[in-house]
Protein backbone atom coordinates (compact mmCIF):
# COMPACT_ATOMS: atom_id res chain seq x y z
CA UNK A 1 62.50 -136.25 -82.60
CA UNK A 2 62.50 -138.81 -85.22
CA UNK A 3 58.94 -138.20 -85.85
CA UNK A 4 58.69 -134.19 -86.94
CA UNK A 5 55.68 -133.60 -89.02
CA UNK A 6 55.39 -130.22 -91.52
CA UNK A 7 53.31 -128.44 -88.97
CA UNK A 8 55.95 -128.83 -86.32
CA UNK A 9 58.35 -127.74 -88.93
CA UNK A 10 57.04 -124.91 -90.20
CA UNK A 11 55.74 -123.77 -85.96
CA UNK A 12 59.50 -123.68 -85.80
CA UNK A 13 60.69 -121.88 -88.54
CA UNK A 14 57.61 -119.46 -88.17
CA UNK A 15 59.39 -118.84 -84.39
CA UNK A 16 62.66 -118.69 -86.08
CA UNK A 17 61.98 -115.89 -88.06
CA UNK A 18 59.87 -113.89 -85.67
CA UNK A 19 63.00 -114.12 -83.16
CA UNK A 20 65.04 -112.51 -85.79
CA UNK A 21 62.80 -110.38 -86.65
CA UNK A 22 62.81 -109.21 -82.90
CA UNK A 23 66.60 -108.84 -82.85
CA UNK A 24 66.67 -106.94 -86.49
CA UNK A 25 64.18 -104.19 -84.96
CA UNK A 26 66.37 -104.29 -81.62
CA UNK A 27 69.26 -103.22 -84.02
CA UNK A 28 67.20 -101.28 -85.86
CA UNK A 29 66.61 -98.94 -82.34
CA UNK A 30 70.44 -99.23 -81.58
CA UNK A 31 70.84 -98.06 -85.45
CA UNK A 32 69.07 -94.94 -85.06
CA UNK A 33 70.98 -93.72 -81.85
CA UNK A 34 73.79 -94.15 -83.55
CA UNK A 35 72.74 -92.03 -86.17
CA UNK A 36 71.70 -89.38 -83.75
CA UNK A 37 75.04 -89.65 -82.52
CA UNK A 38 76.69 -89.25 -86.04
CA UNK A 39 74.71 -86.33 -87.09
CA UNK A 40 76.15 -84.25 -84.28
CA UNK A 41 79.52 -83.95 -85.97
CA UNK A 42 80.96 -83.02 -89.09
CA UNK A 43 83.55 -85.02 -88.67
CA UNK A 44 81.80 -88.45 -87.83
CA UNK A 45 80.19 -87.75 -91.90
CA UNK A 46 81.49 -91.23 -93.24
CA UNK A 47 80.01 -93.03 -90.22
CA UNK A 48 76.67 -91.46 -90.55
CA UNK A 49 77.12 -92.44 -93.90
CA UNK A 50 77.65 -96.03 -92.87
CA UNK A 51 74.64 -96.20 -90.47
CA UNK A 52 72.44 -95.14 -93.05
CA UNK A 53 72.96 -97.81 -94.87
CA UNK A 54 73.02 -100.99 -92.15
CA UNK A 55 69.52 -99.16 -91.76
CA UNK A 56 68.06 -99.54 -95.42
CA UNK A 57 69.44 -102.85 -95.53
CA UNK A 58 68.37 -103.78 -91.71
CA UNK A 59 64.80 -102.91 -92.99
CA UNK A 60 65.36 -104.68 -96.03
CA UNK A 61 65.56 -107.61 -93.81
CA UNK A 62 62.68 -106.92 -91.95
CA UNK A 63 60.37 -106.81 -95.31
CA UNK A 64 61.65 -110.08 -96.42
CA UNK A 65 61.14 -111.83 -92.84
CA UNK A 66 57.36 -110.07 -92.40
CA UNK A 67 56.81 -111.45 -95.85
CA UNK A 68 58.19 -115.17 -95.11
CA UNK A 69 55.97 -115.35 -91.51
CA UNK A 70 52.54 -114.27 -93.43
């Protein structure tokens, strides 16, 4: 490992942020059941509130890390 060249570097970081990008959409799926779940209740407003926006921001995410990988 003493020898890493830019290639190898930048194979890694290329699998780095395809990996995360994997887990954002995986909580991207998880987001929008909870917000199924919110929008059955009046009551559970606030929260359906709340997973609306961990969604724009989890897509946010996902912009920046499709940009970064092309």
């Amino acid at each position: 490992m003493e020898d890493v060249t830019e290639q190898e570097k930048s194979k890694l970081r290329i699998k780095l942020l395809e990996f995360e990008k994997h887990g954002l959409t995986s909580y991207g799926k998880y987001l929008q059941e909870q917000l199924e779940y919110a929008s059955k209740s009046k009551i559970r407003a606030s929260y359906k509130k709340y997973i609306e926006n961990q969604i724009i921001i989890n897509n946010e995410k996902i912009q920046k890390i499709e940009k970064k990988i092309q």
